[in-house]
Protein backbone atom coordinates (compact mmCIF):
# COMPACT_ATOMS: atom_id res chain seq x y z
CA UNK A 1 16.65 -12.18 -18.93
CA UNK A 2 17.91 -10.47 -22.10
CA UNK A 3 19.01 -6.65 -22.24
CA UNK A 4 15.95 -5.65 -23.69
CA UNK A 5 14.54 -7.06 -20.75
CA UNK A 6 16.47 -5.57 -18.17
CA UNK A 7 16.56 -2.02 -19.76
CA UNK A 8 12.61 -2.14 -19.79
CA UNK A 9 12.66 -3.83 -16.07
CA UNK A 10 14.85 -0.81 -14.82
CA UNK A 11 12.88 2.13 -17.01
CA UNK A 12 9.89 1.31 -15.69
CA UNK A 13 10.98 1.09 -11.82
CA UNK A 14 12.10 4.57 -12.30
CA UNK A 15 8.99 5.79 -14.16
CA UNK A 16 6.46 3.87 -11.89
CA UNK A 17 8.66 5.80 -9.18
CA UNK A 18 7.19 9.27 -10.24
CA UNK A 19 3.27 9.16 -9.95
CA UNK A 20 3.47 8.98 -6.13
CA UNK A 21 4.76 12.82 -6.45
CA UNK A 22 2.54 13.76 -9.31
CA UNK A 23 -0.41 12.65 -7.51
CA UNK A 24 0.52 15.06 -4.52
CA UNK A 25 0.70 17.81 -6.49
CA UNK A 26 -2.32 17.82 -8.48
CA UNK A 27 -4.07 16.58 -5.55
CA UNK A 28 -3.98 20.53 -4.23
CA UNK A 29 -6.24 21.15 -6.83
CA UNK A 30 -8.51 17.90 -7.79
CA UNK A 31 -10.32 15.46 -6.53
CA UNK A 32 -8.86 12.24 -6.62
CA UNK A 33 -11.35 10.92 -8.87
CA UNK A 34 -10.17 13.61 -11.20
CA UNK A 35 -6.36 12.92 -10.61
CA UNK A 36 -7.15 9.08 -11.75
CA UNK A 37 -9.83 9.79 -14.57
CA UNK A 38 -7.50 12.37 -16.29
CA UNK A 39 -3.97 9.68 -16.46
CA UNK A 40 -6.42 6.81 -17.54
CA UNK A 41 -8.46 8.87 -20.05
CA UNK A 42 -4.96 10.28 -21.74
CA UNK A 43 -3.63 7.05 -21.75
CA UNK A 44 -6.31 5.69 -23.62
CA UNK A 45 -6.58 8.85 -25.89
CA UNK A 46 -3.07 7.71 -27.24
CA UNK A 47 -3.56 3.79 -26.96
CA UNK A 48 -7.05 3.18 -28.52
CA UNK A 49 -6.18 4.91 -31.90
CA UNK A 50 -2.35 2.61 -32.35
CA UNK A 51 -4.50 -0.38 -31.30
CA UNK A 52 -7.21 0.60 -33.58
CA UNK A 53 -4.64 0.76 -36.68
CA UNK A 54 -2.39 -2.06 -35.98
CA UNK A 55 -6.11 -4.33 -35.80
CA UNK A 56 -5.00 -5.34 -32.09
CA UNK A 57 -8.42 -4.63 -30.84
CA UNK A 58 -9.72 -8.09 -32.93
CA UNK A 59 -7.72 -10.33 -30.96
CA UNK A 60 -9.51 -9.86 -27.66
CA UNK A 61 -12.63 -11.44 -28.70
CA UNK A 62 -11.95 -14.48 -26.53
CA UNK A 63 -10.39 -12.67 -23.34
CA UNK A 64 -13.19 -9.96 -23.14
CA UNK A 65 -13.59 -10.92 -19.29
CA UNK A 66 -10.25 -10.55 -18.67
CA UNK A 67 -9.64 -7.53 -20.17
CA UNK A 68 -12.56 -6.27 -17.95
CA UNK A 69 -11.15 -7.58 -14.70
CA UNK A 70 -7.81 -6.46 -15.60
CA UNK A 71 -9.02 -2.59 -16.03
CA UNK A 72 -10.63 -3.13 -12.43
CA UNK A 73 -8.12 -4.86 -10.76
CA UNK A 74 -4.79 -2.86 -12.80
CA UNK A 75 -6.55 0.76 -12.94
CA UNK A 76 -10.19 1.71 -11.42
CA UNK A 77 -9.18 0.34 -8.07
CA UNK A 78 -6.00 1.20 -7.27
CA UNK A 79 -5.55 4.47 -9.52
CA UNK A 80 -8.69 5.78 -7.65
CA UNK A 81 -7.22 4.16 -3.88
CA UNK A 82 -3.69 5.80 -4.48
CA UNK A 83 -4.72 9.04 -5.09
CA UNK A 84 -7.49 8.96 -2.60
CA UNK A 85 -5.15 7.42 0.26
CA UNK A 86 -2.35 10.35 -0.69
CA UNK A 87 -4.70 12.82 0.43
CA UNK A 88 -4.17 11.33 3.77
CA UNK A 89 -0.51 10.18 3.91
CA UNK A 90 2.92 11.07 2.44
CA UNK A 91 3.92 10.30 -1.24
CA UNK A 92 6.72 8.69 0.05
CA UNK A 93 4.75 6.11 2.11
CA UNK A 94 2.56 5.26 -0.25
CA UNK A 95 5.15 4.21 -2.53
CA UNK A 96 7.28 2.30 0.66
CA UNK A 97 3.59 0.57 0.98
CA UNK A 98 3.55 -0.34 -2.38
CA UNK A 99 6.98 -1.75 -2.33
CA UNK A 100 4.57 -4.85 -0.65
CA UNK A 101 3.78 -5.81 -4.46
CA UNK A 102 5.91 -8.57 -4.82
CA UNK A 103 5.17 -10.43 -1.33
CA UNK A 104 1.19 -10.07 -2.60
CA UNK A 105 1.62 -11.71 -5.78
CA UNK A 106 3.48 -14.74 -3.87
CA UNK A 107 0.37 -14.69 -1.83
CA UNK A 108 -2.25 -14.21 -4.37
CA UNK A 109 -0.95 -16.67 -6.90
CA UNK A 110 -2.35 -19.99 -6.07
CA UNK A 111 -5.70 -18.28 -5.98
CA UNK A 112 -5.43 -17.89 -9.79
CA UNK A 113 -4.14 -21.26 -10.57
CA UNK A 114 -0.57 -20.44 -10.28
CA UNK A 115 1.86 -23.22 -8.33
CA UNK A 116 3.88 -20.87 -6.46
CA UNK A 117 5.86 -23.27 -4.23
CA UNK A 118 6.94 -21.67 -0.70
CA UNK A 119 10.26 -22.93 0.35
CA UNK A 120 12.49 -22.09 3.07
CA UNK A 121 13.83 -18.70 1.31
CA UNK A 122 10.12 -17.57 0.56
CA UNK A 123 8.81 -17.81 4.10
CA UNK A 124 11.71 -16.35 5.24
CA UNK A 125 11.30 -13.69 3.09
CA UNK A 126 7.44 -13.28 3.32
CA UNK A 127 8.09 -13.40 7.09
CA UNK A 128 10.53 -10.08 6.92
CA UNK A 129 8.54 -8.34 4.24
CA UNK A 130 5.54 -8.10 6.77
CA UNK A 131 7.78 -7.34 9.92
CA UNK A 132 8.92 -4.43 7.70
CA UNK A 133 5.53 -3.34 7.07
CA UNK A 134 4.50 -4.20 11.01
CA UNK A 135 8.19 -1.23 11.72
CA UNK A 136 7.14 1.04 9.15
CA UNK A 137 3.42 1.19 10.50
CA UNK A 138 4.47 1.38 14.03
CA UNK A 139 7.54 3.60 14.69
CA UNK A 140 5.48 7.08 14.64
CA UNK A 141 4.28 6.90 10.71
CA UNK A 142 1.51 6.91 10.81
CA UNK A 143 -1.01 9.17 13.09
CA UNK A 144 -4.98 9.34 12.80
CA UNK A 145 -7.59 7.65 12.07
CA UNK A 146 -7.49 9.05 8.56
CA UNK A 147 -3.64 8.38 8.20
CA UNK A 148 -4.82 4.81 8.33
CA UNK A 149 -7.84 5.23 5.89
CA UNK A 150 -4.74 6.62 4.01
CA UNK A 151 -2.84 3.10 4.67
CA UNK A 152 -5.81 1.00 4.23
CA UNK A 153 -6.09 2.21 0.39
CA UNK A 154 -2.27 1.54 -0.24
CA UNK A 155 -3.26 -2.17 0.85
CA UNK A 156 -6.46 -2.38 -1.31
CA UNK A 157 -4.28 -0.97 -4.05
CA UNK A 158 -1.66 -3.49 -4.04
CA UNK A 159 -3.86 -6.47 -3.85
CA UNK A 160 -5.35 -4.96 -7.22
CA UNK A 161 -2.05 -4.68 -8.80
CA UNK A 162 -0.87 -8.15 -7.44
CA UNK A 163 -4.16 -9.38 -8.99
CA UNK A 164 -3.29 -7.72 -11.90
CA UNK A 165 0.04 -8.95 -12.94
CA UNK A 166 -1.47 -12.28 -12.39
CA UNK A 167 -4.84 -12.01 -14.64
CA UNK A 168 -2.16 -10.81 -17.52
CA UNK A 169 0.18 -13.68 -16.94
CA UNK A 170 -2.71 -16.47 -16.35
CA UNK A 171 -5.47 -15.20 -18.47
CA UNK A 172 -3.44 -12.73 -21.01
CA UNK A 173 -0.16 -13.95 -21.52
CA UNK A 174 0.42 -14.26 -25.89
CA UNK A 175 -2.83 -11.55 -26.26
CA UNK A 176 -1.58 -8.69 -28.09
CA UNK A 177 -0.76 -5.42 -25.21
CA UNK A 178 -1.39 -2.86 -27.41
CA UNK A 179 -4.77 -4.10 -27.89
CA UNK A 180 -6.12 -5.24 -23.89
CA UNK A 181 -4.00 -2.33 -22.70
CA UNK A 182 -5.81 0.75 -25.17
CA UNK A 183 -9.34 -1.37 -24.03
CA UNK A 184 -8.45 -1.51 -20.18
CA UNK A 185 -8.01 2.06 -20.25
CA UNK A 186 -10.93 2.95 -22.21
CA UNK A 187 -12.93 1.03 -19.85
CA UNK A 188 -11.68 2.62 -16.90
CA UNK A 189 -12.10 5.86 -17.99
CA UNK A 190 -16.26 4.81 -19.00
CA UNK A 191 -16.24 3.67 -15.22
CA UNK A 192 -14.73 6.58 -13.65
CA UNK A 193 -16.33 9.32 -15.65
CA UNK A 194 -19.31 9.83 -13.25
CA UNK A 195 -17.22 10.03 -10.13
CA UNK A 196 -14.79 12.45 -11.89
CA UNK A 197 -17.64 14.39 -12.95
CA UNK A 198 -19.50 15.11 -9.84
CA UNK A 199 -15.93 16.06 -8.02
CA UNK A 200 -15.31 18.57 -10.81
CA UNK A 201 -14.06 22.12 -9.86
CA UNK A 202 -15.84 25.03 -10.37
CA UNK A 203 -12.81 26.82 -12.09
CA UNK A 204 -9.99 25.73 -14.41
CA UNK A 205 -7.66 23.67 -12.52
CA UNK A 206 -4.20 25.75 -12.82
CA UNK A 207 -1.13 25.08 -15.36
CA UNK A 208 0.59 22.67 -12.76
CA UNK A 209 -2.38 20.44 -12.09
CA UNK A 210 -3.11 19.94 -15.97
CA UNK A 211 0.92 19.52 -16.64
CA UNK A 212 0.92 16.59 -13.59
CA UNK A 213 -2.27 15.45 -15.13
CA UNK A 214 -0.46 15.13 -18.40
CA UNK A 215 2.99 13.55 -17.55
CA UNK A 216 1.01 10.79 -15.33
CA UNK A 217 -1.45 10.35 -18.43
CA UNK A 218 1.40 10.14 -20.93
CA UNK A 219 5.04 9.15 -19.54
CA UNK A 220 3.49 7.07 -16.26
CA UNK A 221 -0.14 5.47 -18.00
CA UNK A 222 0.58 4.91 -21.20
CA UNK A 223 4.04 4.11 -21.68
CA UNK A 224 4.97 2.17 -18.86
CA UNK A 225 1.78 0.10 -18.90
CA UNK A 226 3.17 -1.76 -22.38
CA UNK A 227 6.35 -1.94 -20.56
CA UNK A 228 4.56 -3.91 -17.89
CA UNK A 229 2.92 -6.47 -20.18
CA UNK A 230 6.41 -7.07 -22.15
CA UNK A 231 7.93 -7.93 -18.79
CA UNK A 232 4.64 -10.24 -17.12
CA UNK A 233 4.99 -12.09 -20.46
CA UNK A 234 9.21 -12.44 -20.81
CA UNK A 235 9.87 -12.89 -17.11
CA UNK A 236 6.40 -13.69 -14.69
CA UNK A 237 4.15 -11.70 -12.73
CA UNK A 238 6.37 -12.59 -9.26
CA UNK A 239 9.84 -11.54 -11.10
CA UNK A 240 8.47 -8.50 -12.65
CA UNK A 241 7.17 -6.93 -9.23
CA UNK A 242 10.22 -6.41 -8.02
CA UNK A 243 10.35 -2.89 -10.25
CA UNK A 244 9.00 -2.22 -6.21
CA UNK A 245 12.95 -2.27 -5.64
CA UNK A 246 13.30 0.65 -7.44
CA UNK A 247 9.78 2.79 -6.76
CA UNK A 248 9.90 2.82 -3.18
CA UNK A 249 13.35 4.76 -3.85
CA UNK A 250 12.51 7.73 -5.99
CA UNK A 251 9.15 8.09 -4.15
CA UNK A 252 10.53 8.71 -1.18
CA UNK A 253 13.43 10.70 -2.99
CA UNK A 254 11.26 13.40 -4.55
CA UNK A 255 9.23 13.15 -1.44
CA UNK A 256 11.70 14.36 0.81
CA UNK A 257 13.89 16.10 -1.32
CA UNK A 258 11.22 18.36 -3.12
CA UNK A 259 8.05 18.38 -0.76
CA UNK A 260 9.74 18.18 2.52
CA UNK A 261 7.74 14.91 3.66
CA UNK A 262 9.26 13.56 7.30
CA UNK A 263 11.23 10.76 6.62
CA UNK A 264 12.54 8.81 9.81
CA UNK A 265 13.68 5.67 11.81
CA UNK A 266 9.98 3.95 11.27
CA UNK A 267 10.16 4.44 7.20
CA UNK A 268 13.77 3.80 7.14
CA UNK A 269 13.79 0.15 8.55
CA UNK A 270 10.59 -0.81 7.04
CA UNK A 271 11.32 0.34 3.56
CA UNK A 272 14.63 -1.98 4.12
CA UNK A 273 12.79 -5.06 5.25
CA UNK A 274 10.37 -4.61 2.96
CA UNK A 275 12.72 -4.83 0.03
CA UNK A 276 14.87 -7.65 1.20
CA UNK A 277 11.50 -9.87 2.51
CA UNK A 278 10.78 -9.07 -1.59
CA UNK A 279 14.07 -10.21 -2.87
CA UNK A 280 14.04 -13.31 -0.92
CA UNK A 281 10.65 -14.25 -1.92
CA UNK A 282 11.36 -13.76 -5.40
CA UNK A 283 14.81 -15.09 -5.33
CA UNK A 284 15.50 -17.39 -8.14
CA UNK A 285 17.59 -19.43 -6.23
CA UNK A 286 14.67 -20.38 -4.12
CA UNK A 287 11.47 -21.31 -7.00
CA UNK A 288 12.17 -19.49 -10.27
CA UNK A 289 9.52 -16.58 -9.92
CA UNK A 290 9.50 -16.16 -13.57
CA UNK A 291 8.51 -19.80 -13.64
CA UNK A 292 4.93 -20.32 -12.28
CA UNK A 293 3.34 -22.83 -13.65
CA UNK A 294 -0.61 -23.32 -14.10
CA UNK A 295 -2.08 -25.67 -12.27
């Protein structure tokens, strides 16, 4: 991969790092519905009107259904999950959850066309990744029955961004970003705008809520979401979910370093297992994960 590449592979596992603590925090005062409605509608308050003006809206006359089942899969679902399952569990699990990306795109792939050979390294690796997750569910992290309603999202939520990366790099791959990115988000925001609406408060939401609201709309929607097309289409879905190296990390940083979440033995080994099942899986020495190849 080039520098550009890298710099934009390592900016946006740092940003994509950050919503898992956001979400917390406005989540004192809103709904969840609310949490996800307000990032989406943002980011599509500052996309639509650069798509608009740089004509990037006409090219997705042909891909209209996949722009549709990328705002599903890439924002209603798991936008709405994450926030809802945080209610229940720690920031800092959801994001070592999360970290599960890569090992679901390996799995999800052939179900969108994708030859995504599995050789010695990849079960290997697909066998640790969910040995971690089996540790990191079972050492004490999880407690009650809505802890697990909590977990249960995380899951749903990673299939959708696993199915995600792989609509863009199967279905989306040479479309302009600007343009399916500024439409996704408009869409999702149509779609949500009931739910947010009947979990409304009663009063103004206070100056932290609205400023969480706003970073995760601006610096964690918006931004990193052209980020993640530029890297689908330079180095494959597989490849690029590995930014899960680097989320897991400062979720569970500003998790236990601002907000006090428990962090122990169960979370420790898992998030480790996790991340090397994901690096061998996606090992290049193994099947190039930046090449899949349609079938």
């Amino acid at each position: 991969m080039s520098w550009r590449t890298w710099i934009a592979f390592f900016a946006l596992g740092i940003i994509w790092g950050l919503p898992y603590f956001l979400i917390k925090i406005a989540l004192l005062d809103l709904a969840p519905a609310e949490v996800a409605w307000g990032r989406i509608t943002i980011g599509a308050l500052i996309l639509l009107p650069l798509a608009w003006r740089r004509g990037a809206l006409r090219t997705l006359r042909a891909h209209w259904g996949a722009v549709f089942a990328f705002a599903f899969a890439e924002l209603v679902a798991p936008f709405s999950l994450i926030a809802l399952g945080e209610t229940w569990i720690s920031s800092s699990l959801a994001g070592i959850l999360l970290a599960t990306l890569p090992l679901t795109v390996i799995l999800l792939a052939p179900l969108f066309g994708l030859r995504e050979p599995l050789g010695r390294r990849r079960i290997l690796g697909l066998g640790i990744g969910f040995a971690g997750v089996v540790i990191l569910l079972g050492i004490g992290s999880v407690q009650g029955l809505m802890a697990w309603v909590g977990v249960g999202c995380m899951i749903f939520a990673t299939i959708g961004y696993a199915s995600a990366a792989l609509i863009v790099q199967r279905y989306l791959k040479g479309v302009d970003e600007l343009g399916a990115l500024a439409m996704s988000l408009a869409i999702a925001s149509v779609v949500l705008l009931p739910v947010a609406a009947l979990t409304a408060p009663h009063h103004p939401p206070p100056l932290s809520a609205l400023v969480c609201i706003a970073v995760l709309g601006v610096v964690c929607t918006a931004i990193p979401l052209q980020l993640y097309f530029y890297l689908i289409n330079r180095a494959g879905a597989a490849r690029t979910a590995v930014i899960t190296y680097i989320n897991p990390a400062v979720a569970t940083l500003l998790g236990v370093g601002i907000l006090h979440e428990p962090f122990g033995l169960g979370p420790a080994l898992g998030l480790i297992l996790i991340l090397l099942g994901s690096w061998l899986g996606t090992h290049h020495a193994d099947v190039p994960a930046a090449q899949l190849e349609s079938t």
